[in-house]
PDB file of N, CA and C in Angstrom:
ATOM      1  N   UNK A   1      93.974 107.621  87.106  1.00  0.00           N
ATOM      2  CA  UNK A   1      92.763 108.107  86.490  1.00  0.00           C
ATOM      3  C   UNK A   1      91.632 107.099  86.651  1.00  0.00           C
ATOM      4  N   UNK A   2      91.034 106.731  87.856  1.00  0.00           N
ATOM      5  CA  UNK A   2      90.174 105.888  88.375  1.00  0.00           C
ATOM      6  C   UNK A   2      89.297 106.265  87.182  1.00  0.00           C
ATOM      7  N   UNK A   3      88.325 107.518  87.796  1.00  0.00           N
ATOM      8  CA  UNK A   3      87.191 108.050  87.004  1.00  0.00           C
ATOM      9  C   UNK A   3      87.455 107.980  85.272  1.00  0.00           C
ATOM     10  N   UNK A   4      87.844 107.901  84.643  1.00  0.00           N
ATOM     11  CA  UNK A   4      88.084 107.885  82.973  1.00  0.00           C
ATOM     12  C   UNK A   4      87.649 106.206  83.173  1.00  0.00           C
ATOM     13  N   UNK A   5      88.328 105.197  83.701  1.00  0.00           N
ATOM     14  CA  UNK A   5      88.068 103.810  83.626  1.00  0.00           C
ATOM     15  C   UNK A   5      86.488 103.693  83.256  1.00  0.00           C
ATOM     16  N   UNK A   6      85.624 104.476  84.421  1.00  0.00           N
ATOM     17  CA  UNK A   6      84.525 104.265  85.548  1.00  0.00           C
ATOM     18  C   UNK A   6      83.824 104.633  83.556  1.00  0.00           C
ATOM     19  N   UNK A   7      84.331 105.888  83.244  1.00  0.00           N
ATOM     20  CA  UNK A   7      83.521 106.252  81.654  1.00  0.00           C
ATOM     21  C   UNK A   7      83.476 105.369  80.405  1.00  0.00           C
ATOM     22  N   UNK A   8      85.147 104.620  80.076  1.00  0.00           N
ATOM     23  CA  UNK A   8      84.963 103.824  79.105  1.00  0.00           C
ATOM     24  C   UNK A   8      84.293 102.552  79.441  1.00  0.00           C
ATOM     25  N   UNK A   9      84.180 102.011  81.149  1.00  0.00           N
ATOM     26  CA  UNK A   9      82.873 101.079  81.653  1.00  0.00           C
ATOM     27  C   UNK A   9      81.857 100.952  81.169  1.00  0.00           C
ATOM     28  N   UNK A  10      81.048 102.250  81.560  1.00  0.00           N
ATOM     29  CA  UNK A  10      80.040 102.523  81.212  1.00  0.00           C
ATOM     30  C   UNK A  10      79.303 102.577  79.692  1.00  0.00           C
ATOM     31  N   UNK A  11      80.319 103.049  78.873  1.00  0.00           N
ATOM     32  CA  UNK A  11      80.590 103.101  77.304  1.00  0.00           C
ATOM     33  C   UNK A  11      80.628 101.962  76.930  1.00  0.00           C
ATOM     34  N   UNK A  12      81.426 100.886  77.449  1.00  0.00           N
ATOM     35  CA  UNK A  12      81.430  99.747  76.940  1.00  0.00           C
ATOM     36  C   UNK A  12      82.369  99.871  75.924  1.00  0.00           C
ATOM     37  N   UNK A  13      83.336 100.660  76.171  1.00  0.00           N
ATOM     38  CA  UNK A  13      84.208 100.866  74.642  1.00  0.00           C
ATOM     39  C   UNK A  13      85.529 101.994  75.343  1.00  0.00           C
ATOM     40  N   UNK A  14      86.800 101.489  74.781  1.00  0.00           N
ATOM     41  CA  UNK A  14      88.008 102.032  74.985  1.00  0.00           C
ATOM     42  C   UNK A  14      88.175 103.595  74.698  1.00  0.00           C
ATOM     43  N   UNK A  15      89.063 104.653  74.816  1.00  0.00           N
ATOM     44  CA  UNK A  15      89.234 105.633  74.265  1.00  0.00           C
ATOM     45  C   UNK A  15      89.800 105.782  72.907  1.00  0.00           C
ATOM     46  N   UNK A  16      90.462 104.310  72.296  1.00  0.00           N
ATOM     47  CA  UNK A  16      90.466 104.735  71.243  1.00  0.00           C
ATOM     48  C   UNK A  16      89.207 104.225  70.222  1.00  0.00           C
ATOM     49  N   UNK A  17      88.631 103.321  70.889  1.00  0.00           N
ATOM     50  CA  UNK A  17      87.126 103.075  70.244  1.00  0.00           C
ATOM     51  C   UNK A  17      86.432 104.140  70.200  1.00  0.00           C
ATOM     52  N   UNK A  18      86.437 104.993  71.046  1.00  0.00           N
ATOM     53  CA  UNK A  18      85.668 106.317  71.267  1.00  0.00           C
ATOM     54  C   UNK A  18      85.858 107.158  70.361  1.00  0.00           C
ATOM     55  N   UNK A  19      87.475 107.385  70.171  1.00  0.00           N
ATOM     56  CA  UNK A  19      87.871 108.452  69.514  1.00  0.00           C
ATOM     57  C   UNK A  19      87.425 107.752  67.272  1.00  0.00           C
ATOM     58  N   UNK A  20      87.496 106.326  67.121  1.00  0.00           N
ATOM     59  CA  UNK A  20      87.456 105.937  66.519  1.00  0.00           C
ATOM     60  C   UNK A  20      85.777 106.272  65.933  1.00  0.00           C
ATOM     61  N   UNK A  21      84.985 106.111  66.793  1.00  0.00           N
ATOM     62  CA  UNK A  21      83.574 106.229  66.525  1.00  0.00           C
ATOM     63  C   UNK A  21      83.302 107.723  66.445  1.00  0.00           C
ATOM     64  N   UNK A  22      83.949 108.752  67.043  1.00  0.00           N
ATOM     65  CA  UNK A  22      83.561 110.262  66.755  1.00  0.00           C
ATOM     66  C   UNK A  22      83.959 110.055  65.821  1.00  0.00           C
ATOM     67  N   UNK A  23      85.511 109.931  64.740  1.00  0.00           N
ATOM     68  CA  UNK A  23      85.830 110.278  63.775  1.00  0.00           C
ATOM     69  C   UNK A  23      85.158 110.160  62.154  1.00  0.00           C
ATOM     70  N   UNK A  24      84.188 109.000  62.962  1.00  0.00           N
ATOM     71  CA  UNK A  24      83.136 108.938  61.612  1.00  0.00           C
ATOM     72  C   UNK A  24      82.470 109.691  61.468  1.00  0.00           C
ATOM     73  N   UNK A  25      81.825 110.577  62.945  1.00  0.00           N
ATOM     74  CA  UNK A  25      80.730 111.461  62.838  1.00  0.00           C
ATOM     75  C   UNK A  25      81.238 112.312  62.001  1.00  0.00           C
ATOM     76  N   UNK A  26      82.260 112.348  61.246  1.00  0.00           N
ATOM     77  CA  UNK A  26      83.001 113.342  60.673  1.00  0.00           C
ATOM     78  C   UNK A  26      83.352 113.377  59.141  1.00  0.00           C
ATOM     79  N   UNK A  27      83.186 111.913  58.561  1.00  0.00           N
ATOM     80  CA  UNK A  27      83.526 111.312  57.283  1.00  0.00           C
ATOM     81  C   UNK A  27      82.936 112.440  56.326  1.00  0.00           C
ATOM     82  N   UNK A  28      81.801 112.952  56.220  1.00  0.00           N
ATOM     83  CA  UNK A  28      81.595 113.848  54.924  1.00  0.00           C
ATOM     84  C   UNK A  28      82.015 115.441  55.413  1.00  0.00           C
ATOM     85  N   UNK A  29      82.892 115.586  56.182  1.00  0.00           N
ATOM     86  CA  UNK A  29      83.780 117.161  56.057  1.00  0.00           C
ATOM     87  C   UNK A  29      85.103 117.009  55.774  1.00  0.00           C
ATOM     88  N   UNK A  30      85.602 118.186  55.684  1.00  0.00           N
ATOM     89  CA  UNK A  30      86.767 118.362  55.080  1.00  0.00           C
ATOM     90  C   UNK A  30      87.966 118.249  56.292  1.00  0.00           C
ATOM     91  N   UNK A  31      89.196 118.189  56.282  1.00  0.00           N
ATOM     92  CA  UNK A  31      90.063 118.058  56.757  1.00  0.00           C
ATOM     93  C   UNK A  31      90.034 118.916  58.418  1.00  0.00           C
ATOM     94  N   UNK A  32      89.964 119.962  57.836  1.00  0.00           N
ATOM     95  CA  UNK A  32      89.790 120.708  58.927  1.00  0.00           C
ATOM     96  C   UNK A  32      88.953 120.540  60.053  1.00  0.00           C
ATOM     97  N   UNK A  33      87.680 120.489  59.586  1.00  0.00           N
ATOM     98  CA  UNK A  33      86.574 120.336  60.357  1.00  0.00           C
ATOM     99  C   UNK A  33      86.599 118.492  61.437  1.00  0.00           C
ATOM    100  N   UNK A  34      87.844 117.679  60.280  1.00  0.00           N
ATOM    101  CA  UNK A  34      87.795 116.619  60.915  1.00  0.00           C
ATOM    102  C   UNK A  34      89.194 116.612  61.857  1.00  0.00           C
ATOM    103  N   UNK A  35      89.649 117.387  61.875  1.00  0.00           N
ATOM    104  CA  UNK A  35      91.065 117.479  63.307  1.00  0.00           C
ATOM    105  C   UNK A  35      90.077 118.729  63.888  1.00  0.00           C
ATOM    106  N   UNK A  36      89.659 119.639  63.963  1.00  0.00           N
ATOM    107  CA  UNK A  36      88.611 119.980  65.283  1.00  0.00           C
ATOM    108  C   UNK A  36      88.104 119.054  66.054  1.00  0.00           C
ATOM    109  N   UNK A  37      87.426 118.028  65.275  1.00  0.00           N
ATOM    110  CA  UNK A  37      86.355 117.330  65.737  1.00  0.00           C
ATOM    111  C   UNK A  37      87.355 116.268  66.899  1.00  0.00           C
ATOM    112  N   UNK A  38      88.349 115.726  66.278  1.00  0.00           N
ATOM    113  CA  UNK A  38      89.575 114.859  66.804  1.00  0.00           C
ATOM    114  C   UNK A  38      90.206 115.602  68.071  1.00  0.00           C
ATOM    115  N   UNK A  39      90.093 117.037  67.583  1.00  0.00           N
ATOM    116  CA  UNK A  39      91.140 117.914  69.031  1.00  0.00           C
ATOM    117  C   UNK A  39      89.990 117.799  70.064  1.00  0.00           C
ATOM    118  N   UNK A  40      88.757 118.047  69.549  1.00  0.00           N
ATOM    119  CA  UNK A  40      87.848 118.265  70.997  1.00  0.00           C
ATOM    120  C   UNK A  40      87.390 116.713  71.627  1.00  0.00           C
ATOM    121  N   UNK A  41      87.484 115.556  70.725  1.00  0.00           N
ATOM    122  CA  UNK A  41      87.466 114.810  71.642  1.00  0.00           C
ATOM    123  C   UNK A  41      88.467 114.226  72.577  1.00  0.00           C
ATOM    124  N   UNK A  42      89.275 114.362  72.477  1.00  0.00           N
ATOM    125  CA  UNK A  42      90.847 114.135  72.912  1.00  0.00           C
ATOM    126  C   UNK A  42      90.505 115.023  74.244  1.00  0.00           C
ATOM    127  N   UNK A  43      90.263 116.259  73.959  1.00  0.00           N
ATOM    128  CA  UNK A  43      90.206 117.251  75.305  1.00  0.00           C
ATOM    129  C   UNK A  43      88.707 116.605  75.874  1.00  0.00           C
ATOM    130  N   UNK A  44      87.754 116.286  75.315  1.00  0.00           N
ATOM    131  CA  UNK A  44      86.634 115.753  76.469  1.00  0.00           C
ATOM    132  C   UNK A  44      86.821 114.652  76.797  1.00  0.00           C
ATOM    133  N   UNK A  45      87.765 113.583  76.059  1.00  0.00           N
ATOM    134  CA  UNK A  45      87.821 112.428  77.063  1.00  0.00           C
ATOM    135  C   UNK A  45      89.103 113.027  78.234  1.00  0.00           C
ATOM    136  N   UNK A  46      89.887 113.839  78.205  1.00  0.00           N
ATOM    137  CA  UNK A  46      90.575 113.955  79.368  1.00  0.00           C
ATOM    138  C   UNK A  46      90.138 114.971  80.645  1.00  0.00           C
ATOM    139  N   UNK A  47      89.257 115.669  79.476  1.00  0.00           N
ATOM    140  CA  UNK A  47      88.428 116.722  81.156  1.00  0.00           C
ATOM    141  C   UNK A  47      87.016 116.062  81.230  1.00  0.00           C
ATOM    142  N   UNK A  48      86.496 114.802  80.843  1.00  0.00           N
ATOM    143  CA  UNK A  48      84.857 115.000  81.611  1.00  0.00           C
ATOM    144  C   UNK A  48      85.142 114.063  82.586  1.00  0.00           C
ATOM    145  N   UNK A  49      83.854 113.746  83.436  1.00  0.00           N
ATOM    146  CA  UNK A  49      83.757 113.028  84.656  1.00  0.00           C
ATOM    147  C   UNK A  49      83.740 111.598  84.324  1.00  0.00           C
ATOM    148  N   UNK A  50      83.450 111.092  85.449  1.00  0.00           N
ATOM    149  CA  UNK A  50      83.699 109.694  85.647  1.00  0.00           C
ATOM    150  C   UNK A  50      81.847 109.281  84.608  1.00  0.00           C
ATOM    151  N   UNK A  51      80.963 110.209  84.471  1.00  0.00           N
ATOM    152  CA  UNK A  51      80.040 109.967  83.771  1.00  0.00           C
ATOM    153  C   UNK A  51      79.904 110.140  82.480  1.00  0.00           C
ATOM    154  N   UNK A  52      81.286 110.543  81.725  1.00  0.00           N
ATOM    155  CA  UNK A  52      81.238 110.787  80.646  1.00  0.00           C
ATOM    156  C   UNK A  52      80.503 112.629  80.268  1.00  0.00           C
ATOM    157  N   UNK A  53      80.367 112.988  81.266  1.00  0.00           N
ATOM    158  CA  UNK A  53      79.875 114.968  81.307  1.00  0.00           C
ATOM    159  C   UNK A  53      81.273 115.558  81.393  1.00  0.00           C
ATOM    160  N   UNK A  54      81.304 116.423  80.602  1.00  0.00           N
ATOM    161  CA  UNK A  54      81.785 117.697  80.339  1.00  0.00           C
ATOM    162  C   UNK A  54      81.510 118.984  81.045  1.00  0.00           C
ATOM    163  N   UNK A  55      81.812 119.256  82.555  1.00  0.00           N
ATOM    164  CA  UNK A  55      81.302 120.753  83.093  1.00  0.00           C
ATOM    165  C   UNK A  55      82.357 122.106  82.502  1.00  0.00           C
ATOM    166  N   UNK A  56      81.837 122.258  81.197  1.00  0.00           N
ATOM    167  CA  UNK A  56      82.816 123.683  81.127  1.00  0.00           C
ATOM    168  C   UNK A  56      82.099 124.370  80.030  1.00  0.00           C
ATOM    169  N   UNK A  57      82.069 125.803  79.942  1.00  0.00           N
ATOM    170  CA  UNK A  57      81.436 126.647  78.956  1.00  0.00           C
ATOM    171  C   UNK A  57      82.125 126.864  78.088  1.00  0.00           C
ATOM    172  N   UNK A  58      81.739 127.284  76.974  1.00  0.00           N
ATOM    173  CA  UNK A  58      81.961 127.431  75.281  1.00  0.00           C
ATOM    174  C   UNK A  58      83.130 128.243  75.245  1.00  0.00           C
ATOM    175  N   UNK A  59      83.298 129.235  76.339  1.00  0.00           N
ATOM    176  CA  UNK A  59      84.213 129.637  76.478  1.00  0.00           C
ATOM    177  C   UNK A  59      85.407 129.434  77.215  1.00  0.00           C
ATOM    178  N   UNK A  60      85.697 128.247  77.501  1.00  0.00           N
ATOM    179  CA  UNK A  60      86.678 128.304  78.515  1.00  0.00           C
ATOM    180  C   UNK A  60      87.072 126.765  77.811  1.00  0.00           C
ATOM    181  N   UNK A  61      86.140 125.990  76.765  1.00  0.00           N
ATOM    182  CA  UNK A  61      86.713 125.026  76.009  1.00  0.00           C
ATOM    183  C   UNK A  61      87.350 125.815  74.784  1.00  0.00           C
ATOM    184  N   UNK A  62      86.810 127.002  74.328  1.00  0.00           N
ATOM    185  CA  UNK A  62      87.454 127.651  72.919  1.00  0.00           C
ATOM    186  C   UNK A  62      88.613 128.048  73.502  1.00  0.00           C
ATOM    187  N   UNK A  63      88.900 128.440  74.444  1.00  0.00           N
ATOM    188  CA  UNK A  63      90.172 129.533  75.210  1.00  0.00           C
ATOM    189  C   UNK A  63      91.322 128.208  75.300  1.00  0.00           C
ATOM    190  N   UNK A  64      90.891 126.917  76.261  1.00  0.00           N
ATOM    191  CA  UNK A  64      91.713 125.767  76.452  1.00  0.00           C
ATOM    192  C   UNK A  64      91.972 125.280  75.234  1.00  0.00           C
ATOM    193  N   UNK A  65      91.272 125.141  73.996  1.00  0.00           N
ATOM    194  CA  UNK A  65      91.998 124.552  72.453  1.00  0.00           C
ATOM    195  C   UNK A  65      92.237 125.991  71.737  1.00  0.00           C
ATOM    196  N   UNK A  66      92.590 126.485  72.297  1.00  0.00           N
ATOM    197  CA  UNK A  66      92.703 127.790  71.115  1.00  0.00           C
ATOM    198  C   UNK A  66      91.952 127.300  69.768  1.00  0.00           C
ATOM    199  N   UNK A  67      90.525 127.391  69.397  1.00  0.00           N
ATOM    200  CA  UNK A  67      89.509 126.933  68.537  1.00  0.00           C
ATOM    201  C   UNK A  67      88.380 128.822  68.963  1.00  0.00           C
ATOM    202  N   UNK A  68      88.390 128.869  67.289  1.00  0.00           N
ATOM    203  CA  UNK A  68      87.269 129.671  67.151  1.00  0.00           C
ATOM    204  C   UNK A  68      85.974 128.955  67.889  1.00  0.00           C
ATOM    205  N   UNK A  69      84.921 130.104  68.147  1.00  0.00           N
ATOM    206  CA  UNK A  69      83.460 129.589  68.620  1.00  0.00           C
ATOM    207  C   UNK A  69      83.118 128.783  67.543  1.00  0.00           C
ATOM    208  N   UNK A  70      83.644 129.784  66.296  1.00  0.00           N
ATOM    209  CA  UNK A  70      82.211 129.160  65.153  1.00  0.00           C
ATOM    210  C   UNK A  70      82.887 127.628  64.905  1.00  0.00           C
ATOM    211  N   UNK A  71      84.361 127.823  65.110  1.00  0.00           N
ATOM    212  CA  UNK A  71      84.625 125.972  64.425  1.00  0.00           C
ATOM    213  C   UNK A  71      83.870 124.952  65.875  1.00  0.00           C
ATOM    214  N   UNK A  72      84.386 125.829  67.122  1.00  0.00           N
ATOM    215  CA  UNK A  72      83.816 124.287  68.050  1.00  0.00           C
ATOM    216  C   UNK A  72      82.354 124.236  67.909  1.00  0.00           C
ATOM    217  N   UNK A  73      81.587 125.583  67.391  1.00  0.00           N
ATOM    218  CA  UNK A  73      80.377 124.868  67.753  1.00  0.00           C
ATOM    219  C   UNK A  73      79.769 124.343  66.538  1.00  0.00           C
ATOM    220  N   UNK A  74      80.606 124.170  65.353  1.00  0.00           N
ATOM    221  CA  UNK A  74      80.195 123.417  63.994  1.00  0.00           C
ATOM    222  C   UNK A  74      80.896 121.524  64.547  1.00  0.00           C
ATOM    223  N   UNK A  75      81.815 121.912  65.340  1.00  0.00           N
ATOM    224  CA  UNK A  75      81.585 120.452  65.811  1.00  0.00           C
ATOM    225  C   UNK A  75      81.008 119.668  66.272  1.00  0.00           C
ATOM    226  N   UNK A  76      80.290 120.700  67.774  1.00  0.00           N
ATOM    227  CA  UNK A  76      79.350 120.107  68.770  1.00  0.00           C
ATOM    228  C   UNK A  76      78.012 119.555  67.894  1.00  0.00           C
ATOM    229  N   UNK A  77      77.683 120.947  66.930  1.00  0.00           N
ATOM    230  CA  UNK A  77      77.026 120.545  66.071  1.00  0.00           C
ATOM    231  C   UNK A  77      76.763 119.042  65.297  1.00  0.00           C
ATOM    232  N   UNK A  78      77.873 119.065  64.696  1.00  0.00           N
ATOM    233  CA  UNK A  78      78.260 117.374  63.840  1.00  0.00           C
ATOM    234  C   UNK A  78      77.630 116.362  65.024  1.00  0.00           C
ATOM    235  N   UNK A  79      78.513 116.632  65.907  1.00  0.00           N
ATOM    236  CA  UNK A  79      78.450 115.110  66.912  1.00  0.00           C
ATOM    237  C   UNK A  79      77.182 115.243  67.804  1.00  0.00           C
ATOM    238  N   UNK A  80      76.845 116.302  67.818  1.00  0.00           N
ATOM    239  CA  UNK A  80      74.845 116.423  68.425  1.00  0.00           C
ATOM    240  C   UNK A  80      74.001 115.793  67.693  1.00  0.00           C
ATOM    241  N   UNK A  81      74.525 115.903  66.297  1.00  0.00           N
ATOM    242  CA  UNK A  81      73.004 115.496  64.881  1.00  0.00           C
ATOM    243  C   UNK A  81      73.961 114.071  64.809  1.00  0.00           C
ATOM    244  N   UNK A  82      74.535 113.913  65.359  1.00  0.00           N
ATOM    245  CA  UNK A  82      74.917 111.721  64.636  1.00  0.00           C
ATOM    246  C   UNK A  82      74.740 111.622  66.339  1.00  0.00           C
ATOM    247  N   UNK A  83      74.401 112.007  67.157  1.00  0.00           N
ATOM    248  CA  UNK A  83      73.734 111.393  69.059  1.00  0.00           C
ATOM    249  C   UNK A  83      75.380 110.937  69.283  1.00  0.00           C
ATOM    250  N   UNK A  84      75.983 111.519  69.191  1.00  0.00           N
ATOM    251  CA  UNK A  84      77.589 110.878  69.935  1.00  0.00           C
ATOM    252  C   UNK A  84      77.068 111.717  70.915  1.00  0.00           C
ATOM    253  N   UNK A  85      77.002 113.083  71.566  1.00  0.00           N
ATOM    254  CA  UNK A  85      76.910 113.602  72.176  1.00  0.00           C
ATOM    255  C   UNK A  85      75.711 114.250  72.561  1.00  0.00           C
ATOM    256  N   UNK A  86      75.247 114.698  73.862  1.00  0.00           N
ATOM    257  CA  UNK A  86      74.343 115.500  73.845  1.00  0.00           C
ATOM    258  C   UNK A  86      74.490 117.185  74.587  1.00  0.00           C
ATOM    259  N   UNK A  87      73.823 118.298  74.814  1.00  0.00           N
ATOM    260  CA  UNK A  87      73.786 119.339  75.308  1.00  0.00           C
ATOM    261  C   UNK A  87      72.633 119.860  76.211  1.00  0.00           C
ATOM    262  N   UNK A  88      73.272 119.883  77.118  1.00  0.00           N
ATOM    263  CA  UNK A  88      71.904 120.499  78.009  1.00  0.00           C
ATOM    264  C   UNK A  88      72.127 121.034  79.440  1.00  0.00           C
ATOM    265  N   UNK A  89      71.347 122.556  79.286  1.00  0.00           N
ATOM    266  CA  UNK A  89      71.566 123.086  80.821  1.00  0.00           C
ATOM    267  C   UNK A  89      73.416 123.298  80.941  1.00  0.00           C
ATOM    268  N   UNK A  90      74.306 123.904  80.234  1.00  0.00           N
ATOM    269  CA  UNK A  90      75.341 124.052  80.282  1.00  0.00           C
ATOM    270  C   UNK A  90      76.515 122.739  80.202  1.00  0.00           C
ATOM    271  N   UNK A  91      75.603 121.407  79.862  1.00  0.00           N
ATOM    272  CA  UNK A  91      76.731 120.290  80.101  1.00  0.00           C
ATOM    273  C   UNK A  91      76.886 119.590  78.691  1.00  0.00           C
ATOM    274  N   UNK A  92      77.905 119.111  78.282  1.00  0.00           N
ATOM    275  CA  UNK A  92      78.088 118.199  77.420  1.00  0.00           C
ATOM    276  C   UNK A  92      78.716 116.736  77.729  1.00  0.00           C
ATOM    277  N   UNK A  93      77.757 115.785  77.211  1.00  0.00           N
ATOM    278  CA  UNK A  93      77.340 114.524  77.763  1.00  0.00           C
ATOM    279  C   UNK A  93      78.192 113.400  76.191  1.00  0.00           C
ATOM    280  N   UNK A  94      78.395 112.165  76.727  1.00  0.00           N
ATOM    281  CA  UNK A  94      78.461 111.285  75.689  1.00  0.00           C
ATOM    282  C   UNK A  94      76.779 110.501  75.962  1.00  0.00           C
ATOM    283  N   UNK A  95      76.427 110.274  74.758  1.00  0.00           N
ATOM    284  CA  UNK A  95      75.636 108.882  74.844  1.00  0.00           C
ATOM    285  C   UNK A  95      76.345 107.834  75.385  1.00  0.00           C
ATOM    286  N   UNK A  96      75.352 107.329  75.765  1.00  0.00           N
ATOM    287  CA  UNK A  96      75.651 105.943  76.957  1.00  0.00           C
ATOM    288  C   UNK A  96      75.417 104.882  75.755  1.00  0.00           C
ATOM    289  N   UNK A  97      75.981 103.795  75.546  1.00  0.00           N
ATOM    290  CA  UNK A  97      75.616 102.777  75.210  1.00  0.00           C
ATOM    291  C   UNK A  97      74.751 101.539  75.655  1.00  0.00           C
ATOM    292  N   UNK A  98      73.615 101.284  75.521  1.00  0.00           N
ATOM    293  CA  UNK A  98      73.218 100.134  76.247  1.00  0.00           C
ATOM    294  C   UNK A  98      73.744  98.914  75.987  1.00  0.00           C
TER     295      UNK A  98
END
């Protein structure tokens, strides 16, 4: 897994630092909402690119986690409004760290 290296590089931070720093974006919901948030990053650090992008639609990430629309997109949500992530033009991105 060259490309995953090439992402936590760039990040400046491990996958479980990663997964460690989403899980805060998460501290004021409830249980549930915080293992969504945990399942979908788990699945975007193993499907995005070597840039940390995500190429896949709402539907074909809800279908791959068996996850309602409304829970993944109350996640994307969470981690859009704390900048872990961004959305645009069909892609989902990590913030880069400088």
């Amino acid at each position: 897994m060259a490309g995953k290296s090439a992402v936590y590089e760039n990040l400046r931070l491990g996958e479980s630092d990663l997964l460690k720093k989403s899980r805060s974006c998460f501290n004021d919901q409830d249980e549930k909402n915080r293992k969504y948030g945990e399942v979908f990053m788990i699945y975007f650090l193993a499907n995005c690119s070597s840039e940390g992008v995500l190429f896949k639609t709402i539907k074909e990430i809800t279908t791959d986690l068996n996850m309602s629309h409304a829970a993944l997109t109350k996640v994307l949500k969470t981690l859009e409004d704390k900048q872990f992530i961004y959305r645009r033009n069909g892609i989902i991105g990590l913030h880069l760290e400088k």
